[in-house]
N, C-alpha and C. Protein backbone atom coordinates (compact mmCIF):
# COMPACT_ATOMS: atom_id res chain seq x y z
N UNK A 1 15.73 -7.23 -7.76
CA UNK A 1 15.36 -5.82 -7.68
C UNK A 1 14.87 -5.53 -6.27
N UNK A 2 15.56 -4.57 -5.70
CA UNK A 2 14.81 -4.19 -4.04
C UNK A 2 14.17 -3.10 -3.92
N UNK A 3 13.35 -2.51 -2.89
CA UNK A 3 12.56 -1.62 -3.28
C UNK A 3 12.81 -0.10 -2.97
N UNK A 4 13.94 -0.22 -3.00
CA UNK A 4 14.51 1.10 -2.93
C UNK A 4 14.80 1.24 -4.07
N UNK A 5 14.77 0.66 -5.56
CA UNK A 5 15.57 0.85 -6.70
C UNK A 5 14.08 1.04 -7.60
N UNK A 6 12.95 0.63 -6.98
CA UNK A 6 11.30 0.40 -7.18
C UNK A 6 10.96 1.50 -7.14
N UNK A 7 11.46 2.14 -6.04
CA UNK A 7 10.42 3.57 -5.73
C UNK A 7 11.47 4.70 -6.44
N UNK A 8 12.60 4.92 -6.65
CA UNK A 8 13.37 5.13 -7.38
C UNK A 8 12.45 5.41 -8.91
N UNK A 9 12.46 4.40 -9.44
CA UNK A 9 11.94 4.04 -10.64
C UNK A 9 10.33 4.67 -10.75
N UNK A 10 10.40 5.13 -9.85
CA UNK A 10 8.20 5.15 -9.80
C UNK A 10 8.66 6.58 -9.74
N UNK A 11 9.30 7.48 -8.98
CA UNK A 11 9.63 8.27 -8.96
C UNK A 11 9.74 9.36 -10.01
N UNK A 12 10.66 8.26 -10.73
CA UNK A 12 10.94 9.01 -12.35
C UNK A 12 9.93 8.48 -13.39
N UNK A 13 9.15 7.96 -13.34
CA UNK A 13 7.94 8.13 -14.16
C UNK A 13 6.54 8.70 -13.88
N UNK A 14 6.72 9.20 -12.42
CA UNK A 14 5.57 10.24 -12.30
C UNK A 14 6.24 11.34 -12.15
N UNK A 15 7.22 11.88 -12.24
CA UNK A 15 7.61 13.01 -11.84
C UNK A 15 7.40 14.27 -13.54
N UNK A 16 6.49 14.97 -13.49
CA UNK A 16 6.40 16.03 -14.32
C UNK A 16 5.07 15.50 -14.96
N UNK A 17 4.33 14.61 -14.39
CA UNK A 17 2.77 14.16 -15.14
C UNK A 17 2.06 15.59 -14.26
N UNK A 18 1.47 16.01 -15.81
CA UNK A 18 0.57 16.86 -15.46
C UNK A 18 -0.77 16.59 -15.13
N UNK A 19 -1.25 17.26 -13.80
CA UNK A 19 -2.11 17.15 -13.58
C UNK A 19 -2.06 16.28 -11.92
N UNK A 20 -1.28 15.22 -11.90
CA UNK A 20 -0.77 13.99 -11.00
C UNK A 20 -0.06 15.22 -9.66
N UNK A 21 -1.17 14.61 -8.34
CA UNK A 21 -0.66 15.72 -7.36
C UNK A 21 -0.13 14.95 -6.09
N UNK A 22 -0.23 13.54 -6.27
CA UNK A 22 0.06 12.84 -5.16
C UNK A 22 0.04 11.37 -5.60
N UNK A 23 1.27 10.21 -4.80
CA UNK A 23 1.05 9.25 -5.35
C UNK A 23 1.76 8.82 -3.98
N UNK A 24 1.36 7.59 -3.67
CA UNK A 24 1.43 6.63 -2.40
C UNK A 24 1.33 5.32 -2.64
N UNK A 25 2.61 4.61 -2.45
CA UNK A 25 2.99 3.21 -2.58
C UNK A 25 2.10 2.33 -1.54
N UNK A 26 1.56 1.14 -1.64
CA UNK A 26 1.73 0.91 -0.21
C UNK A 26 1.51 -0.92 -0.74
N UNK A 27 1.38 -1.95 0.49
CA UNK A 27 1.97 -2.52 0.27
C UNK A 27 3.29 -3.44 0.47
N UNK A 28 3.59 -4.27 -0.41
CA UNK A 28 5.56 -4.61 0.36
C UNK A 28 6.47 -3.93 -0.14
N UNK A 29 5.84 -3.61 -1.50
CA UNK A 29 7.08 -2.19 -1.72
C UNK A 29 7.21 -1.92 -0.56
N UNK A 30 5.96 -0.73 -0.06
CA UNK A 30 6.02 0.23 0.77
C UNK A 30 6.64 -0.10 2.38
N UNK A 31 6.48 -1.24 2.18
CA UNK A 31 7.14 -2.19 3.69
C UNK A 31 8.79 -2.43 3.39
N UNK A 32 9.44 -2.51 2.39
CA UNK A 32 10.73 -3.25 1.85
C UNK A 32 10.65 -4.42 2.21
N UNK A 33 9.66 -5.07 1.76
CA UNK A 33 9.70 -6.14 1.50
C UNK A 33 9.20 -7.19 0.50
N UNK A 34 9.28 -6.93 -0.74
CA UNK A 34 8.95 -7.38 -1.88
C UNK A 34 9.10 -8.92 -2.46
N UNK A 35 8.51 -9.07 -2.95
CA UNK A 35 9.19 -10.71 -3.80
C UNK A 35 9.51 -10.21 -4.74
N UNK A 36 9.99 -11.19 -5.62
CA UNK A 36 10.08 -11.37 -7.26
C UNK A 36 8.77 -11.48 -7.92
N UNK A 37 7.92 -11.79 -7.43
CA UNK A 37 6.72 -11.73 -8.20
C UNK A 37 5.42 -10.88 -7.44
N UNK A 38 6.01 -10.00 -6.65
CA UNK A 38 5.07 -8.88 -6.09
C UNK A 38 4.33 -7.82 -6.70
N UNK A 39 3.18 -7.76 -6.43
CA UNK A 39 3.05 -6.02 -7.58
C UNK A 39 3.19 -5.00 -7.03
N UNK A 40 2.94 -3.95 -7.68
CA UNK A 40 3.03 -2.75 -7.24
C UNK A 40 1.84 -1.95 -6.84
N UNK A 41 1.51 -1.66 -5.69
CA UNK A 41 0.10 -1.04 -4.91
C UNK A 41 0.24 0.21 -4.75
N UNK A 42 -0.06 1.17 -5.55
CA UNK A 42 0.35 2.25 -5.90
C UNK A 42 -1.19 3.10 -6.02
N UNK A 43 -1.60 3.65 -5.33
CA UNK A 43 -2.78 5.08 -4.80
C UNK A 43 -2.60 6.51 -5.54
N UNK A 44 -2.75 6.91 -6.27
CA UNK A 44 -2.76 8.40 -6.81
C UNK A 44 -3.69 9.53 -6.88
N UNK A 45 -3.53 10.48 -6.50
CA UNK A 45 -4.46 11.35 -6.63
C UNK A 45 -4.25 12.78 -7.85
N UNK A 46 -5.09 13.40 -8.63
CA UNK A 46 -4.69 13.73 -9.69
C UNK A 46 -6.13 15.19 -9.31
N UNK A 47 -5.69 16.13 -10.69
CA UNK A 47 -6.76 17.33 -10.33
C UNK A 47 -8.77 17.10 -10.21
N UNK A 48 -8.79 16.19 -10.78
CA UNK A 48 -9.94 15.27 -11.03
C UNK A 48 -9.71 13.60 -11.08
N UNK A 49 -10.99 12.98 -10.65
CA UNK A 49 -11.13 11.49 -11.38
C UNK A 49 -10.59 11.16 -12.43
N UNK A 50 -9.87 10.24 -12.42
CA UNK A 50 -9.14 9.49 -13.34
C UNK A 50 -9.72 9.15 -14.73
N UNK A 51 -10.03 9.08 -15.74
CA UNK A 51 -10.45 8.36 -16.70
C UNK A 51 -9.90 6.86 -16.47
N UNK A 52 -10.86 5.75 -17.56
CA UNK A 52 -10.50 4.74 -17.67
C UNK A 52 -9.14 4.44 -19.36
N UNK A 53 -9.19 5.35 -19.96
CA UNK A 53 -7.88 5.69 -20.63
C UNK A 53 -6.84 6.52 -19.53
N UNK A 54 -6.73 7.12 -18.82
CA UNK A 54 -5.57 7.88 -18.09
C UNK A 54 -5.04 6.52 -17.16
N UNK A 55 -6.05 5.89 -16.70
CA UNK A 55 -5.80 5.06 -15.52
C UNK A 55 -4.64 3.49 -16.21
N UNK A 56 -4.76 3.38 -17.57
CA UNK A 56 -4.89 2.34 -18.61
C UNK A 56 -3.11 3.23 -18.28
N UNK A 57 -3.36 4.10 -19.49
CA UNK A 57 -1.76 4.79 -19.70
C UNK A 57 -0.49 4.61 -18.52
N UNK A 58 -1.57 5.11 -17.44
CA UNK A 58 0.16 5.05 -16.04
C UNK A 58 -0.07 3.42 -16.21
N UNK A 59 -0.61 2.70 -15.68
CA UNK A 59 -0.74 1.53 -15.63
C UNK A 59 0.71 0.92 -15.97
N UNK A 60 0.04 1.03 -17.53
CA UNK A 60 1.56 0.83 -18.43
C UNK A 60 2.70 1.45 -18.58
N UNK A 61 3.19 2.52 -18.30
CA UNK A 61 4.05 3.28 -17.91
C UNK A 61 5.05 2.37 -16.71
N UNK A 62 3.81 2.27 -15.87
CA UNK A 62 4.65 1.62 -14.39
C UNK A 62 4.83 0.29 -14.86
N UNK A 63 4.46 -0.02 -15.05
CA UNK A 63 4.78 -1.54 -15.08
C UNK A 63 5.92 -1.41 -16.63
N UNK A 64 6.32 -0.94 -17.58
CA UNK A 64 7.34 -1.64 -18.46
C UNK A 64 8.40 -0.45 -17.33
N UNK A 65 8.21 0.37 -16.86
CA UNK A 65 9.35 0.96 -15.91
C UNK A 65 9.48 0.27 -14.47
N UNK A 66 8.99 -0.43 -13.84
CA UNK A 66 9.24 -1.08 -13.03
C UNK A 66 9.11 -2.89 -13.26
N UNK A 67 8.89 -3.25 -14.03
CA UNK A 67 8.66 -5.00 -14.64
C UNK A 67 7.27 -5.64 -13.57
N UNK A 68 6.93 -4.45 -13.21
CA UNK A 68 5.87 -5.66 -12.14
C UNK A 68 4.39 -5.42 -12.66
N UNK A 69 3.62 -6.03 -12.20
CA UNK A 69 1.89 -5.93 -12.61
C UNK A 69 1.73 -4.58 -11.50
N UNK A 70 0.69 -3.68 -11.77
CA UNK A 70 0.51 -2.57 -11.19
C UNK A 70 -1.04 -2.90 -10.82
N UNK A 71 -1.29 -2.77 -9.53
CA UNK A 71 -2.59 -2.31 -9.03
C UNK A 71 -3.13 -0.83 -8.44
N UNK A 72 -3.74 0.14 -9.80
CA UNK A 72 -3.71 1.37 -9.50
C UNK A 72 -5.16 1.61 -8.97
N UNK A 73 -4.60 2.86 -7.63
CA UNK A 73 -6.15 3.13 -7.11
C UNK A 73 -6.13 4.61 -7.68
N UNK A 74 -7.31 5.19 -7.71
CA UNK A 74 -7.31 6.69 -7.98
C UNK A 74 -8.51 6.97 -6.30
N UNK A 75 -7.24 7.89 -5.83
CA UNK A 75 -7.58 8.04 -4.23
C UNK A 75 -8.78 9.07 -4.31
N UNK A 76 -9.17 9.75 -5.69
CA UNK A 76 -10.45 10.86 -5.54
C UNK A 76 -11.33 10.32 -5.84
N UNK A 77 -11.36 8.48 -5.98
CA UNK A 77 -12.43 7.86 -6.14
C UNK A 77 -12.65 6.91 -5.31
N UNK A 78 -12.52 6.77 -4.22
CA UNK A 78 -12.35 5.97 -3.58
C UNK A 78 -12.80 6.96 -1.90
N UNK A 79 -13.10 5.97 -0.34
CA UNK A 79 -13.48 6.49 0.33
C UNK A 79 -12.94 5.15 1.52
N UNK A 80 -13.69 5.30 2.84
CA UNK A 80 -12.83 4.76 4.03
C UNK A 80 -13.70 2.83 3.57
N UNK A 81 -13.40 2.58 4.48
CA UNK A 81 -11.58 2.20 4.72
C UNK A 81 -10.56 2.24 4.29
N UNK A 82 -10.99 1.97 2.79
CA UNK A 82 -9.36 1.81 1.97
C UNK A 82 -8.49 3.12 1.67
N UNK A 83 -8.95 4.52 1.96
CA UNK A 83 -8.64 5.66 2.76
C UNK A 83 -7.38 5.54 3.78
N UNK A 84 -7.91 4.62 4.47
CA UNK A 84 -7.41 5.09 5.63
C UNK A 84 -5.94 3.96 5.71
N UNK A 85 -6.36 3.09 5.11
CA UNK A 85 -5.49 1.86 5.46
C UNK A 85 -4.03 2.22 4.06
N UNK A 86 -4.67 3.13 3.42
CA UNK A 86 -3.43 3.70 2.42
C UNK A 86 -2.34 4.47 2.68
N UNK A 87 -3.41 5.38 3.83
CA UNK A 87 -2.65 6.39 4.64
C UNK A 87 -1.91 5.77 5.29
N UNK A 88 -2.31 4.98 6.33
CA UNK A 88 -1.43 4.17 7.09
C UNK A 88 -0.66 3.24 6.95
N UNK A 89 -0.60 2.77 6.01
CA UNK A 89 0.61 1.45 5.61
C UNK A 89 1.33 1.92 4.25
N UNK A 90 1.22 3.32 3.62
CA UNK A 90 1.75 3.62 2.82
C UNK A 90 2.83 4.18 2.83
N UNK A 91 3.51 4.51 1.29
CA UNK A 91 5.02 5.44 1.50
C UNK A 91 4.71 6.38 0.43
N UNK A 92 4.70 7.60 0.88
CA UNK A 92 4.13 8.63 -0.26
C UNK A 92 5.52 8.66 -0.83
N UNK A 93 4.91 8.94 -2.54
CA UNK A 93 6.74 9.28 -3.13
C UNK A 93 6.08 10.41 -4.05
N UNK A 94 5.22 10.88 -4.05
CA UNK A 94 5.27 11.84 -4.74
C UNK A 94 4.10 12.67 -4.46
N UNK A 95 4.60 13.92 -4.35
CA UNK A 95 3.39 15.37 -3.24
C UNK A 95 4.16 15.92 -2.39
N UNK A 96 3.53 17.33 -2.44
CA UNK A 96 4.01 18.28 -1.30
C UNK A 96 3.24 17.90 -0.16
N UNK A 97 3.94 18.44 0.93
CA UNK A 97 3.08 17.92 2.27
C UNK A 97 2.01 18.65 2.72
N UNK A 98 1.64 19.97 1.63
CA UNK A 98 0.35 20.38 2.02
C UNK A 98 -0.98 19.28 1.29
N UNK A 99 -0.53 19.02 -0.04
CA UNK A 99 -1.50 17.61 -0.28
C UNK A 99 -1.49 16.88 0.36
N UNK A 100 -0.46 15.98 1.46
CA UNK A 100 -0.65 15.31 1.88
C UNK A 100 -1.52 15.34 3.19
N UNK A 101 -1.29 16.70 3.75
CA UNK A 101 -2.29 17.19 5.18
C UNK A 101 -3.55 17.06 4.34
N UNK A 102 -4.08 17.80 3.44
CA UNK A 102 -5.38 17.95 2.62
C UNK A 102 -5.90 16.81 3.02
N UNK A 103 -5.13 15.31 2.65
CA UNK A 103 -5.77 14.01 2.32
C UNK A 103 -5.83 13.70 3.46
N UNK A 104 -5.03 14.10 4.50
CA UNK A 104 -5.20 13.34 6.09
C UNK A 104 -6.31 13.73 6.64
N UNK A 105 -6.16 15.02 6.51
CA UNK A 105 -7.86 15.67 6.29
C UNK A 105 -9.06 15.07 6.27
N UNK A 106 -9.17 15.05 5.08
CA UNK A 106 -10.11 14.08 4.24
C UNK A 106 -10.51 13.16 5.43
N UNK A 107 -9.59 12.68 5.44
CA UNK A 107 -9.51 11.40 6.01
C UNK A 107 -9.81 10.88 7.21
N UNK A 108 -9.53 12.35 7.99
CA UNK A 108 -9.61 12.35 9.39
C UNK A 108 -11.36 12.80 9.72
N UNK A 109 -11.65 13.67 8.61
CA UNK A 109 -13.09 13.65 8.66
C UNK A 109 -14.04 13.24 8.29
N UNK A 110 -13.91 11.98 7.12
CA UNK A 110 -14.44 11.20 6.64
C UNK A 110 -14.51 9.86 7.92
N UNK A 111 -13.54 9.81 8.58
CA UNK A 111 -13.91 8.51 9.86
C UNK A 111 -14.54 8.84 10.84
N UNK A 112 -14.46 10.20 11.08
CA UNK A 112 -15.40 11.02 11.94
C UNK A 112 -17.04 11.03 11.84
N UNK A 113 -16.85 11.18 10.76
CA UNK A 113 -18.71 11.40 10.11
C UNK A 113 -19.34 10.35 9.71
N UNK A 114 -18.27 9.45 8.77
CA UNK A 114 -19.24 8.37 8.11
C UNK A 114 -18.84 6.61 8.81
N UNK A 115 -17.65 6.91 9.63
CA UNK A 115 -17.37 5.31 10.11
C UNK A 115 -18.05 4.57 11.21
N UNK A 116 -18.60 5.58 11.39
CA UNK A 116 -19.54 5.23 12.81
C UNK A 116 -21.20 4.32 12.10
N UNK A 117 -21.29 5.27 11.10
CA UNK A 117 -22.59 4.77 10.61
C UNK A 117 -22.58 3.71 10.14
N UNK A 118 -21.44 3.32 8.97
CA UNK A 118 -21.01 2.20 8.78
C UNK A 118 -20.77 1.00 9.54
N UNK A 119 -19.97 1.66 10.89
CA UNK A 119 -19.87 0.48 11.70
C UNK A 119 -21.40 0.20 12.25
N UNK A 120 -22.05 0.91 12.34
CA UNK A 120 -23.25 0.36 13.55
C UNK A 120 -24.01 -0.62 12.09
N UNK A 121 -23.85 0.10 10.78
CA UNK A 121 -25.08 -0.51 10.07
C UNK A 121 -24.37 -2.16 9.68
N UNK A 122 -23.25 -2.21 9.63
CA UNK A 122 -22.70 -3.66 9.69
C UNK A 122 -23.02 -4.30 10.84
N UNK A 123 -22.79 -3.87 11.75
CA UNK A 123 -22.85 -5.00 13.21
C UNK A 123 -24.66 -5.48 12.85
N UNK A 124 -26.00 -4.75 12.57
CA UNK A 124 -27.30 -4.70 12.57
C UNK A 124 -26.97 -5.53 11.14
N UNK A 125 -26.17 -5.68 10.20
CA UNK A 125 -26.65 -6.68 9.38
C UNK A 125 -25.78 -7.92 9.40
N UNK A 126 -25.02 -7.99 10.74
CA UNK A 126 -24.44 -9.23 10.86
C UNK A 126 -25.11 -9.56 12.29
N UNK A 127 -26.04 -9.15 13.13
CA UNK A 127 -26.57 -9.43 14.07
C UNK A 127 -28.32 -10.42 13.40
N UNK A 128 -28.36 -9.71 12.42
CA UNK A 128 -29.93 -10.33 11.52
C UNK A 128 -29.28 -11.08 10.59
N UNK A 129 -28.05 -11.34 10.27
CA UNK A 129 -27.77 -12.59 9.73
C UNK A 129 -27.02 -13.55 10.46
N UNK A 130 -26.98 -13.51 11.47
CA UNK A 130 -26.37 -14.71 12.52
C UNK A 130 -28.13 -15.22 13.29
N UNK A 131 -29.36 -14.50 12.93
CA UNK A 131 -30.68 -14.55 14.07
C UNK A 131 -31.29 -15.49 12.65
N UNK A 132 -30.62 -15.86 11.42
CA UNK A 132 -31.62 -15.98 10.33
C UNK A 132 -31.64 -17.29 10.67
């Protein structure tokens, strides 16, 4: 199976989920470059937070429609880095490109505001744990 026949397939099982406003592969799908025993890294964003029954349902959906284990993120729960590194190594297959600006958005102002703080407060707790 190659991953053009993958995203294909992902395609037609999110296409008409209500509610589901964006979905982003990423990953070796998203690279074409898959194994036989690869999963599927698959990011979604929906009108709200996911439930832990909604999240359960696609789960299974994708995986008996594509045969692979599914690792699903729900992108309105989630924040940077793994933000950013979705954006960037991903392959959106499903959203208009005004959702997708929205999320770059997001995204672009979420590294603005909060990555800095993050970075300084890591370096100060890996500077007092290298002094211990």
């Amino acid at each position: 199976m190659n991953a053009s026949s993958d995203i294909d397939k992902i395609r037609d099982c999110l296409a008409g989920k209500p509610g589901l406003r964006l979905a982003i592969v990423f990953g070796s799908l998203a690279t074409g470059q898959p194994r036989f025993d690869s999963d599927l890294d698959i990011a979604v964003a929906g009108d709200s937070v996911m439930t832990g029954e909604q999240k359960m349902a696609l789960i299974r959906e994708l995986a008996d429609q594509t045969g692979r284990s599914v690792d699903l993120v729900d992108i309105n729960a989630i924040g940077e880095p793994m933000l950013g590194q979705i954006l960037a190594s991903g392959k959106r297959v499903l959203g208009s490109d005004q959702v997708h600006a929205e999320l770059l958005s997001r995204h672009l102002f979420d590294q603005a505001d909060f990555m800095p703080y993050r970075d300084r407060l890591l370096a100060e707790r890996r500077k007092a744990w290298l002094q211990q």
